[in-house]
N, C-alpha and C. Protein backbone atom coordinates (compact mmCIF):
# COMPACT_ATOMS: atom_id res chain seq x y z
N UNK A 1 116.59 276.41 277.62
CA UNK A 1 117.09 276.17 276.29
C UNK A 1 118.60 275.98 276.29
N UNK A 2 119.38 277.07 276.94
CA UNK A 2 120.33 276.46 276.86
C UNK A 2 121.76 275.46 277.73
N UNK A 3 120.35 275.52 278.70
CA UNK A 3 120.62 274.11 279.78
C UNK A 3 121.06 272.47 278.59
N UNK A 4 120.01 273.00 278.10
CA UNK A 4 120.09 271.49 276.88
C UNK A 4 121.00 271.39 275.88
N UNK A 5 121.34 272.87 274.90
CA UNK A 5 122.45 272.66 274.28
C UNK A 5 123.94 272.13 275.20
N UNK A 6 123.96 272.66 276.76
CA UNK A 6 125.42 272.01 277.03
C UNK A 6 125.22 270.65 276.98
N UNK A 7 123.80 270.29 277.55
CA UNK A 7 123.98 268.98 277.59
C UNK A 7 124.21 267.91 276.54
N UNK A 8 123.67 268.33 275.37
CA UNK A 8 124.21 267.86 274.07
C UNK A 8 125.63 268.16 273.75
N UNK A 9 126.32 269.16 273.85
CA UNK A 9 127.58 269.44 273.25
C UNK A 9 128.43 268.84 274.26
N UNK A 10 128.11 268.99 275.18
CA UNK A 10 129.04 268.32 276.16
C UNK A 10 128.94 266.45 276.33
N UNK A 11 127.71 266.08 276.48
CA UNK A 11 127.92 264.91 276.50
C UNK A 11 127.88 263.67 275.28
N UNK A 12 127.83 264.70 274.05
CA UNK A 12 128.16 263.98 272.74
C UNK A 12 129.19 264.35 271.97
N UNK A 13 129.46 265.14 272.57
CA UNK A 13 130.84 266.47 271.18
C UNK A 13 130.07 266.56 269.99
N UNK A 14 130.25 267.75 269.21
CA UNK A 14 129.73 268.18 268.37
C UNK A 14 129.76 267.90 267.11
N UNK A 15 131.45 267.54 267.05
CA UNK A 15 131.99 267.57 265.66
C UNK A 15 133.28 265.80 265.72
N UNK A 16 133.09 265.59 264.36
CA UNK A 16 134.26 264.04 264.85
C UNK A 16 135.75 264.91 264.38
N UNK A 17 136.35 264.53 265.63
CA UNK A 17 137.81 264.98 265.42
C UNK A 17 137.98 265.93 266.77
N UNK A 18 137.22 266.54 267.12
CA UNK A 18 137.20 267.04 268.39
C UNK A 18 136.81 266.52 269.80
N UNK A 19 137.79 266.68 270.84
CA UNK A 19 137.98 265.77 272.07
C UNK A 19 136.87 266.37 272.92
N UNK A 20 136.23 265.21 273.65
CA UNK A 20 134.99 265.77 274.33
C UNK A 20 135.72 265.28 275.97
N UNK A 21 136.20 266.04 276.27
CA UNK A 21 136.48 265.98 277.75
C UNK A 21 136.27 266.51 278.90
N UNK A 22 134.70 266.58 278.90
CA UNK A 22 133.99 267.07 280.24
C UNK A 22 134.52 266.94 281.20
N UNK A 23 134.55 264.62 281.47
CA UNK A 23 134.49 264.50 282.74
C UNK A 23 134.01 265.01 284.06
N UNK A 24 134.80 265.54 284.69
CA UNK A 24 133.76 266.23 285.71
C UNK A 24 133.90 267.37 286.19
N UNK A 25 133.94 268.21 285.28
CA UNK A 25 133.35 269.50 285.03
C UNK A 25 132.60 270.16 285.50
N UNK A 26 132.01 271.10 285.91
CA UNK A 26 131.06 271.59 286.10
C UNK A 26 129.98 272.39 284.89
N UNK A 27 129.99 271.93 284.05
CA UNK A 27 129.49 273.10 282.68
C UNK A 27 128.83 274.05 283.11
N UNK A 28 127.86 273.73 283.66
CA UNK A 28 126.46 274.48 284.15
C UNK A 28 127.39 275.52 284.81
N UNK A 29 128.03 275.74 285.56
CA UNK A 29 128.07 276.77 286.53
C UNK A 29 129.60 277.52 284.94
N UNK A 30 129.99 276.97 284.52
CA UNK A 30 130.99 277.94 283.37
C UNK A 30 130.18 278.89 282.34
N UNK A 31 128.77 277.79 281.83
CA UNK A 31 127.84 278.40 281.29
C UNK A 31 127.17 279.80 281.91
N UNK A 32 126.62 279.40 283.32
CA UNK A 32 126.51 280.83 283.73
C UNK A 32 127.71 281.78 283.82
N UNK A 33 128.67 281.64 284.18
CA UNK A 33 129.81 282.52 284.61
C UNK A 33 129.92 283.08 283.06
N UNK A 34 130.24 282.19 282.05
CA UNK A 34 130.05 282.52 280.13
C UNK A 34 128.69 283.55 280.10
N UNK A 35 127.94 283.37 280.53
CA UNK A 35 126.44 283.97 280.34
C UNK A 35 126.94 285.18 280.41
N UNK A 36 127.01 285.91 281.77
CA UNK A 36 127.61 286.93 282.70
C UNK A 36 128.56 287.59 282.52
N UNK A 37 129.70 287.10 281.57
CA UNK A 37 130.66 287.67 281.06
C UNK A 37 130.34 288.01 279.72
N UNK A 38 129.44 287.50 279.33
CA UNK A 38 129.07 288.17 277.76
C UNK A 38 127.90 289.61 278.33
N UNK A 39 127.01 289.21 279.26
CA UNK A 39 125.92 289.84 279.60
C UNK A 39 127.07 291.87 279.65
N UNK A 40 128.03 291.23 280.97
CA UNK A 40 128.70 292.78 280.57
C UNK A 40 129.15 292.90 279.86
N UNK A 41 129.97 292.18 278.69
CA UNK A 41 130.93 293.13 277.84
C UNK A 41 130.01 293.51 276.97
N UNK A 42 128.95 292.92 276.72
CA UNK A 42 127.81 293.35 275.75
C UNK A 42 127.21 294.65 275.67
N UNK A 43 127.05 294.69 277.27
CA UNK A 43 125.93 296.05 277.87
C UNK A 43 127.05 297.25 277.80
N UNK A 44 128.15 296.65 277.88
CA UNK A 44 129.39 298.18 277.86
C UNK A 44 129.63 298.43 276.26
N UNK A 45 129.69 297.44 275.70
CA UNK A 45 130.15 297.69 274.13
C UNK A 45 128.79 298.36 273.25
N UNK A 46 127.39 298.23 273.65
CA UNK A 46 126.45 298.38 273.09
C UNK A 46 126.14 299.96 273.81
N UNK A 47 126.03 300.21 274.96
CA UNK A 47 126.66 300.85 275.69
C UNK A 47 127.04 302.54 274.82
N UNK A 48 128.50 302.01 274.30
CA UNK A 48 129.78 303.25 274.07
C UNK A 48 129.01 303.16 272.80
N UNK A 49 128.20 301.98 272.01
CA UNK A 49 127.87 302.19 270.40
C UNK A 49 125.98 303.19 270.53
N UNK A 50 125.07 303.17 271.35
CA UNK A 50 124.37 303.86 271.83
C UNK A 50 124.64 305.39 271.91
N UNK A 51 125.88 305.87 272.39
CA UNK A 51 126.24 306.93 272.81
C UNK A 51 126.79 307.65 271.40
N UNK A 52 127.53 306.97 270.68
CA UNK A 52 128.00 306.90 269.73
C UNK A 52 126.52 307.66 268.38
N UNK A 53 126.12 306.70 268.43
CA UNK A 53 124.36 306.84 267.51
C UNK A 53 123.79 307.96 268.14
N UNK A 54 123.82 308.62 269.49
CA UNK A 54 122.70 309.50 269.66
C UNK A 54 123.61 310.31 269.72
N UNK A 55 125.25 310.80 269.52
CA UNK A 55 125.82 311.75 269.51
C UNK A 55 126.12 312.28 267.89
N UNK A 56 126.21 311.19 267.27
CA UNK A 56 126.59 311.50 265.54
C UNK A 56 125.90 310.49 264.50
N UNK A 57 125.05 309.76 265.16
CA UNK A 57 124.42 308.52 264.38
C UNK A 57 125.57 307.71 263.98
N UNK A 58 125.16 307.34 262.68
CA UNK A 58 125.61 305.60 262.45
C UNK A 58 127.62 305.78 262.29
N UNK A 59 127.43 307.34 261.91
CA UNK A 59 128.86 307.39 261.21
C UNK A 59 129.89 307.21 263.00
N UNK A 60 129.27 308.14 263.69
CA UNK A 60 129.95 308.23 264.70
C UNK A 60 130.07 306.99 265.79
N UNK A 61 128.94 306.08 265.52
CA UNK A 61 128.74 304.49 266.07
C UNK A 61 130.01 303.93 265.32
N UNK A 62 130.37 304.22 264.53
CA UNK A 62 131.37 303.27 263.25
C UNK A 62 132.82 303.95 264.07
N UNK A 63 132.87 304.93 264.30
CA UNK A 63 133.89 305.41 265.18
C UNK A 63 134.58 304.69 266.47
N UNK A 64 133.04 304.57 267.50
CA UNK A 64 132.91 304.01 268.34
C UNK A 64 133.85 302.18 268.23
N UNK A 65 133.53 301.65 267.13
CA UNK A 65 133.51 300.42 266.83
C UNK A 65 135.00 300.42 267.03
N UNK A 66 135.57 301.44 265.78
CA UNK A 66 136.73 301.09 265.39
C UNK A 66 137.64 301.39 266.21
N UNK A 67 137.73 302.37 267.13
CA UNK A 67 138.27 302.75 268.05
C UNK A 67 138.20 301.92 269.46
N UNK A 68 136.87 301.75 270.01
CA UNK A 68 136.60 301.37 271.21
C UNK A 68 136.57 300.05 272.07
N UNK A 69 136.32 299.08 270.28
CA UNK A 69 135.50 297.74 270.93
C UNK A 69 137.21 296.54 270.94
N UNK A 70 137.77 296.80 270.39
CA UNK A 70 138.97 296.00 270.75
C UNK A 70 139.36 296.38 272.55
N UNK A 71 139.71 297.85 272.97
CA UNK A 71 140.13 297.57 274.11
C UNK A 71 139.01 297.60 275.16
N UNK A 72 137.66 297.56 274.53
CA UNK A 72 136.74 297.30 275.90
C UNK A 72 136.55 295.65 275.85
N UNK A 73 137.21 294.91 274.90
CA UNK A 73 137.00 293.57 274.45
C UNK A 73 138.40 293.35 275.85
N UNK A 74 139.48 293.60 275.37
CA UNK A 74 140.41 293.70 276.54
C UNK A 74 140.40 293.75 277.44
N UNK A 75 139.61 294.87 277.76
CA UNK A 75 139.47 295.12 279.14
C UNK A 75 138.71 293.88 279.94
N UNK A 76 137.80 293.47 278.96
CA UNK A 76 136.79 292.79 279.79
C UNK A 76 137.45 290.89 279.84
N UNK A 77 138.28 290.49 279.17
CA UNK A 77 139.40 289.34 279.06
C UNK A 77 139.91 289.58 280.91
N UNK A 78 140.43 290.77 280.81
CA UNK A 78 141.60 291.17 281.63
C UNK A 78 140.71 291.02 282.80
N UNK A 79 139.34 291.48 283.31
CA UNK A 79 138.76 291.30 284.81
C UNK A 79 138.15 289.97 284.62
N UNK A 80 138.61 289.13 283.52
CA UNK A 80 137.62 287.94 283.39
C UNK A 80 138.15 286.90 283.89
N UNK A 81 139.15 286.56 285.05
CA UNK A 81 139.94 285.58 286.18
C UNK A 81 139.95 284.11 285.11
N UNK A 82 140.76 284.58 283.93
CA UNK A 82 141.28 283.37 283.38
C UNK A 82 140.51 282.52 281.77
N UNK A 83 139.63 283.65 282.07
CA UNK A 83 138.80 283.52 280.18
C UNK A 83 139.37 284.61 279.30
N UNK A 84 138.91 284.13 278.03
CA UNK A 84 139.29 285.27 277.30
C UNK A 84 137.71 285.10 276.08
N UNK A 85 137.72 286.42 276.14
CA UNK A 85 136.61 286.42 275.53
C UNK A 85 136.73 287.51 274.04
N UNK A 86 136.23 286.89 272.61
CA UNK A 86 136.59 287.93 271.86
C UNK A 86 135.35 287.63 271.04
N UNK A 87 134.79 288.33 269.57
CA UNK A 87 134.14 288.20 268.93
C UNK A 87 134.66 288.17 267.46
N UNK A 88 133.72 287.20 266.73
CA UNK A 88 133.98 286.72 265.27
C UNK A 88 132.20 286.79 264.58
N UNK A 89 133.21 286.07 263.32
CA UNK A 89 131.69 285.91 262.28
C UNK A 89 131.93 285.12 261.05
N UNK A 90 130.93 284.55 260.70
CA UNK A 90 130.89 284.51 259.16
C UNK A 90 131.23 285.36 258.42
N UNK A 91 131.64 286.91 258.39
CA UNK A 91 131.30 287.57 257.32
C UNK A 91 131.99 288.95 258.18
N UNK A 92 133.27 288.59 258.64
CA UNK A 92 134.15 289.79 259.10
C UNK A 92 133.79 291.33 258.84
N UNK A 93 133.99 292.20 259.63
CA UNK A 93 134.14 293.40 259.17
C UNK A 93 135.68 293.52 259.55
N UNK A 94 136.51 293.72 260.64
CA UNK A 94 137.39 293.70 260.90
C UNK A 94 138.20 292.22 260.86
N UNK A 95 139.14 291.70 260.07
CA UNK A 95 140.00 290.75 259.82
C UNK A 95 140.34 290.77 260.71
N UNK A 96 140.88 291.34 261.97
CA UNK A 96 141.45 290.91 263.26
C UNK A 96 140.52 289.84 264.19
N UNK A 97 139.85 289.73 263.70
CA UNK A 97 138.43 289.45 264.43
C UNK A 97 138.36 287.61 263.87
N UNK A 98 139.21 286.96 263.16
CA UNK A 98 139.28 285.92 262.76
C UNK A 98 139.14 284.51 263.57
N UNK A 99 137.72 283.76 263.01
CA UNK A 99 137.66 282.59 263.78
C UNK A 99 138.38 281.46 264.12
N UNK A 100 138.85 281.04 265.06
CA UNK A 100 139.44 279.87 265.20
C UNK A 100 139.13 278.66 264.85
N UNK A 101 139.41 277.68 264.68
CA UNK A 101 138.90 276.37 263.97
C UNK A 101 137.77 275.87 265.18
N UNK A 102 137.86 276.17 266.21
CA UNK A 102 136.71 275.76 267.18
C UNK A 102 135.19 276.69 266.72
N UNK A 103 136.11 278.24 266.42
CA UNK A 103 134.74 278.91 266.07
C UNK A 103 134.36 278.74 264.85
N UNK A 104 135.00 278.50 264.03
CA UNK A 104 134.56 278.32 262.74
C UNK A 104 133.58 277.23 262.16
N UNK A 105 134.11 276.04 263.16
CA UNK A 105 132.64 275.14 263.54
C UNK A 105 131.68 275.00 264.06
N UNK A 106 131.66 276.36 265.01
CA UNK A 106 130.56 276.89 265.96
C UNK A 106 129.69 277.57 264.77
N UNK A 107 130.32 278.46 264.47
CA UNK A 107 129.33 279.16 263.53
C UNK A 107 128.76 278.42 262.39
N UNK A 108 129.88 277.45 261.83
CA UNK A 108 129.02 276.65 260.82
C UNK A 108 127.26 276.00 261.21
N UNK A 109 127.80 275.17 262.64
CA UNK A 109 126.58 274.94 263.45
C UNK A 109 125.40 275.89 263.16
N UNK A 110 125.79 277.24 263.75
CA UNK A 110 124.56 278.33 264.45
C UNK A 110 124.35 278.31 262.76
N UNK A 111 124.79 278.66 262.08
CA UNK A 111 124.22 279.18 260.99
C UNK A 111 122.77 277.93 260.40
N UNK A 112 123.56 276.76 260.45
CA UNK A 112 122.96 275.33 260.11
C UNK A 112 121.54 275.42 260.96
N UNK A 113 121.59 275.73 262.34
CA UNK A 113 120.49 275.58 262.95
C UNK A 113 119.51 276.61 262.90
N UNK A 114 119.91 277.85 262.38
CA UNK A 114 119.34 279.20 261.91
C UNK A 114 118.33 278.98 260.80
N UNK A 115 119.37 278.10 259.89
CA UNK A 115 118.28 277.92 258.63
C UNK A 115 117.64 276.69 258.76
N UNK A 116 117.39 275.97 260.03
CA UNK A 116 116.04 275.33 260.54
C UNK A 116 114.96 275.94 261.44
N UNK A 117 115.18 277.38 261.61
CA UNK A 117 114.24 277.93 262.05
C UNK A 117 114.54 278.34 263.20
N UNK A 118 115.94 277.88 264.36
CA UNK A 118 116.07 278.45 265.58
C UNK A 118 116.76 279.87 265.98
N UNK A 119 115.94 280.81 266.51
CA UNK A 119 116.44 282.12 266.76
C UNK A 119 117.69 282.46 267.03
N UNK A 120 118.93 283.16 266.65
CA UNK A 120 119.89 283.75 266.54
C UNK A 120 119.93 284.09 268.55
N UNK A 121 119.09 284.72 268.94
CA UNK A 121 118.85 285.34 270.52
C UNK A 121 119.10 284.34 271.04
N UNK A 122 118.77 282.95 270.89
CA UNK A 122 118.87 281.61 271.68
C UNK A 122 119.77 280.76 271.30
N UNK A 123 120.63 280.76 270.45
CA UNK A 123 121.62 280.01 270.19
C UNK A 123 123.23 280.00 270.31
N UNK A 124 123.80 278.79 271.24
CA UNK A 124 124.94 278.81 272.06
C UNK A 124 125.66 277.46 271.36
N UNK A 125 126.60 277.23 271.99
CA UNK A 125 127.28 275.84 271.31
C UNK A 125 128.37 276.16 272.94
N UNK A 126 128.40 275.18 273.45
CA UNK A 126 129.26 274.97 274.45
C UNK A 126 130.23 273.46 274.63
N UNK A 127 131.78 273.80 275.05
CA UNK A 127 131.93 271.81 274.98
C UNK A 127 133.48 272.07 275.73
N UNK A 128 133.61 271.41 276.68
CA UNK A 128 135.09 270.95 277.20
C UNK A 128 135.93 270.17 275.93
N UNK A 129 137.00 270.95 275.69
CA UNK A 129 138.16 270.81 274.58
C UNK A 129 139.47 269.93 275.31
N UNK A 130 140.08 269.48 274.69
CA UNK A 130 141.85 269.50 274.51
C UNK A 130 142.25 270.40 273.59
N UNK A 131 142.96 271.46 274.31
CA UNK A 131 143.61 271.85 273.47
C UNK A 131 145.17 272.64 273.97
N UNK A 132 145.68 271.95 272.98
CA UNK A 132 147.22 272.11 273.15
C UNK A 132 147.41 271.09 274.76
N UNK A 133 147.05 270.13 274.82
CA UNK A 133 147.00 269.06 275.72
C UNK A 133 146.76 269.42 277.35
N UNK A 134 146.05 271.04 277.08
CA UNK A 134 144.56 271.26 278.50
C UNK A 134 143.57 271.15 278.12
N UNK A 135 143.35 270.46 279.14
CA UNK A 135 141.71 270.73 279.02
C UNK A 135 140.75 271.96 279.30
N UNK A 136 139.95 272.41 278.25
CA UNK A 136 139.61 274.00 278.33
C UNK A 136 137.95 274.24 278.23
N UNK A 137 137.62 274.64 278.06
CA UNK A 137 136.26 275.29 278.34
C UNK A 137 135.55 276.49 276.99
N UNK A 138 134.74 275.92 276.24
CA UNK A 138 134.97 276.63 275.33
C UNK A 138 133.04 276.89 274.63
N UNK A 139 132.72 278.35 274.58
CA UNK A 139 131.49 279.00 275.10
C UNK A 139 131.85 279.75 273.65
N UNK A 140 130.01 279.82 272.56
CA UNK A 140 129.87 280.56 271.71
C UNK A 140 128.45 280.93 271.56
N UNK A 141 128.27 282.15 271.91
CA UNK A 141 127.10 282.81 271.75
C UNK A 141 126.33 283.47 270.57
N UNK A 142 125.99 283.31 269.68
CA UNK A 142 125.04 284.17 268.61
C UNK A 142 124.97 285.19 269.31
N UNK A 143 125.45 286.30 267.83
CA UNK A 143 125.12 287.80 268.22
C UNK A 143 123.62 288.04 267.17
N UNK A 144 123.04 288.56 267.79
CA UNK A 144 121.50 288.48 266.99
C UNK A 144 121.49 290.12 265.72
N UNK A 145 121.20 290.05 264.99
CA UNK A 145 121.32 292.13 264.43
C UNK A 145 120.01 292.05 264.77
N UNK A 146 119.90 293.30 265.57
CA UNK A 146 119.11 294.35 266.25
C UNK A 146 119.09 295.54 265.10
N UNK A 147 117.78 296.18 265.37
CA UNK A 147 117.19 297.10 264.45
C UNK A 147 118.62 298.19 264.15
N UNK A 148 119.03 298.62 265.55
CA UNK A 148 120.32 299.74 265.41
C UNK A 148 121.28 299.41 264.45
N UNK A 149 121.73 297.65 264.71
CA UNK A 149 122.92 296.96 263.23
C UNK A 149 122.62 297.31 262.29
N UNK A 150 121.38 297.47 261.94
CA UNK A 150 120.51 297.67 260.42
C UNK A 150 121.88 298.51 259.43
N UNK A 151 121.56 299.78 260.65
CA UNK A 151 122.44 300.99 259.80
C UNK A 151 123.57 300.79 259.44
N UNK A 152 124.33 299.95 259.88
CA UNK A 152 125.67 299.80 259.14
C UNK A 152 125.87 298.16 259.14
N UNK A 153 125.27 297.44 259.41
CA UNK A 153 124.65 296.06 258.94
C UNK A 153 124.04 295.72 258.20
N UNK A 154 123.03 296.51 257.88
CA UNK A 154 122.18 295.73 257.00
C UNK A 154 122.32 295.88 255.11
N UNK A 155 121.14 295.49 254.74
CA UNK A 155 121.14 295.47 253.52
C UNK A 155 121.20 297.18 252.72
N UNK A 156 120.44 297.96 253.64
CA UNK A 156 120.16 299.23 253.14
C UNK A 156 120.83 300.49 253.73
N UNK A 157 122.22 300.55 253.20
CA UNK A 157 122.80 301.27 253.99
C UNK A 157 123.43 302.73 253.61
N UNK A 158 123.37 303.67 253.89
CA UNK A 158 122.73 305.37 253.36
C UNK A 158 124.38 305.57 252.93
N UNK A 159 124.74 306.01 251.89
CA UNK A 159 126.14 306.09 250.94
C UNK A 159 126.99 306.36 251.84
N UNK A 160 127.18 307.74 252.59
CA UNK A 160 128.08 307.98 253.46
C UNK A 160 128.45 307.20 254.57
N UNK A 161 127.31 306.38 255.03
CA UNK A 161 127.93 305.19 255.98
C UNK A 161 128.70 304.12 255.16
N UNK A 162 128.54 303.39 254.39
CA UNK A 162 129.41 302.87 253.66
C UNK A 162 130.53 303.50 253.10
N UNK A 163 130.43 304.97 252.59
CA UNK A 163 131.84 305.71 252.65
C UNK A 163 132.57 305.27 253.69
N UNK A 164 132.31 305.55 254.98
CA UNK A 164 133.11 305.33 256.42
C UNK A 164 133.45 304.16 256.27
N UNK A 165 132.61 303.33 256.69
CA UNK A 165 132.73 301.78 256.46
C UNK A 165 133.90 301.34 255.47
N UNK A 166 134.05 301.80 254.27
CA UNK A 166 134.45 301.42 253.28
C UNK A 166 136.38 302.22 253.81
N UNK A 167 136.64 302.95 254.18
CA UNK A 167 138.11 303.50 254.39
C UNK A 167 138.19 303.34 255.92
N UNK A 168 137.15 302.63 256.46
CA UNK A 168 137.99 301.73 257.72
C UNK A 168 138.54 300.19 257.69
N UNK A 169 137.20 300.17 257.03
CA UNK A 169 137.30 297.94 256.75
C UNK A 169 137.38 298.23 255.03
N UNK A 170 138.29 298.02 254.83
CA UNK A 170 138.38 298.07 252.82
C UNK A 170 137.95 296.33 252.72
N UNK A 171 137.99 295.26 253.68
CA UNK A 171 138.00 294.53 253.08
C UNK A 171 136.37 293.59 254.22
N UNK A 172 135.83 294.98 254.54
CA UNK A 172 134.14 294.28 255.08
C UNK A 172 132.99 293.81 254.60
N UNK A 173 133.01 292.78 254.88
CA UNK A 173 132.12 291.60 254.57
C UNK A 173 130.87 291.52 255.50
N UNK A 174 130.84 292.61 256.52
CA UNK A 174 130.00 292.38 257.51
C UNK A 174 128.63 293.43 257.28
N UNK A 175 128.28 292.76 256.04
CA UNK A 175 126.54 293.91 255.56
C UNK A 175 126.23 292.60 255.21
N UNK A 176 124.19 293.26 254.77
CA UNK A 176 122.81 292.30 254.00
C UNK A 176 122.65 291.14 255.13
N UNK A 177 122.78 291.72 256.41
CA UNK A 177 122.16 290.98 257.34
C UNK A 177 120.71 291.59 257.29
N UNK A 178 119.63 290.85 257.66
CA UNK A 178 118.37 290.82 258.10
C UNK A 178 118.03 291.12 259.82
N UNK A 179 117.08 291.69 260.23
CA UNK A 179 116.74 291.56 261.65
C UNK A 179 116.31 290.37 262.11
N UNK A 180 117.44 290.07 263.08
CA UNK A 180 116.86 288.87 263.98
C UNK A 180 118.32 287.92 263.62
N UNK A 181 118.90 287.95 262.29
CA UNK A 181 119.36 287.02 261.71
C UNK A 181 121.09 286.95 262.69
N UNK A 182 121.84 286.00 262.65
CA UNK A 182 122.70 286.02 263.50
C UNK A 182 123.82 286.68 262.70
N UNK A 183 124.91 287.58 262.83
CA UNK A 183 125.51 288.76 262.13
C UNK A 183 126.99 287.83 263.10
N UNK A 184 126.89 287.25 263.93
CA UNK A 184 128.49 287.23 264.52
C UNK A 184 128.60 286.38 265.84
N UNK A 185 129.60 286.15 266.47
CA UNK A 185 129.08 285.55 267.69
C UNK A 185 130.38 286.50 268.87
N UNK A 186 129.62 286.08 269.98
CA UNK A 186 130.66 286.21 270.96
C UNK A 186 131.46 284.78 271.32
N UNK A 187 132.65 284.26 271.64
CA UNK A 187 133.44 283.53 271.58
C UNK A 187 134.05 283.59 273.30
N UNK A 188 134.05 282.63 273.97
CA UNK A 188 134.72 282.63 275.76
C UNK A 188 135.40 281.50 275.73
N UNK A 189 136.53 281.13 276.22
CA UNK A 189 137.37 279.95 276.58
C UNK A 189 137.76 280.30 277.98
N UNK A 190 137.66 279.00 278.76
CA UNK A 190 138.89 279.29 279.74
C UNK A 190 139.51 277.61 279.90
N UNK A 191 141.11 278.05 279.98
CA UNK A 191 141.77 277.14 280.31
C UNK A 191 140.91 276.20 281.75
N UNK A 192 140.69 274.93 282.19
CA UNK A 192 140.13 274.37 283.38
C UNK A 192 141.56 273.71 283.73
């Protein structure tokens, strides 16, 4: 599956106005290396939010978040030999977290193809850029909400977690997601 999205994004570009400069690239092998670098920062960030839930539940997961996931986001940029990898959304909880005009058309996409029926778990957008006159490499993954997001994601969320919620992110937008539904993405560039 998503052998085929590079091959579409890459050998058509996605959007008019944006430079499609594969050439000769390797996608396939950035895609995996993109795969692999989301695969860990995922399993570490989900990880510290796990530990988080079975030590204090949702309030102490919200802890976890606010505290943890910027410098394990860092950390994982920093062993990543020349990517940088961060996460965004439609529907922010943290404003630091703000999409770039590349992601902001990524997500327009995922969302577009969401409400034709394709799973949040399987959906990527990949495409060799110009930008700022390099050529770069540029990887967006759907974050899917999982049953655990529910609790401070979803639609039904128990007062005191939204207390928390509410005097960390005064200005979060990131609830009344559904299971399955895509809540955010992970975001990878690397300069080529």
């Amino acid at each position: 599956m998503l052998k085929k999205i590079i091959a579409v994004a890459v050998v058509t570009g996605l959007w008019a106005g944006t430079a499609n400069a594969a050439g000769t690239v390797d996608t396939k092998a950035l895609m995996m290396e993109g795969k692999g670098l989301i695969k860990g920062f995922a399993t570490e960030l989900v990880g510290e939010l796990k530990k988080g839930m079975k030590a204090g539940g949702p309030i102490a997961a919200i802890g976890v978040c606010n505290i943890k996931a910027m410098p394990i986001t860092d950390k994982h940029t920093a062993e990543a030999s020349g990517w940088t990898i961060k996460r965004s959304s439609h529907k922010l909880r943290n404003t630091d977290n703000q999409p770039d005009t590349f992601e902001a058309r990524a997500i327009k996409e995922l969302l577009a193809r969401q409400a034709n029926g394709e799973k949040a778990k399987d959906m990527a957008v990949t495409m060799v850029t110009i930008e700022d006159g390099k050529k770069t490499f540029r990887m967006v993954k759907a974050i899917p909400t999982g049953k655990p997001c529910l609790a401070c994601h979803g639609s039904d969320i128990k007062p005191e977690v939204a207390a928390k919620l509410d005097s960390l992110y005064p200005n979060d937008k990131a609830r009344g997601f559904k299971m399955g539904e895509m809540r955010g993405i992970f975001s990878l560039k690397k300069e080529l």
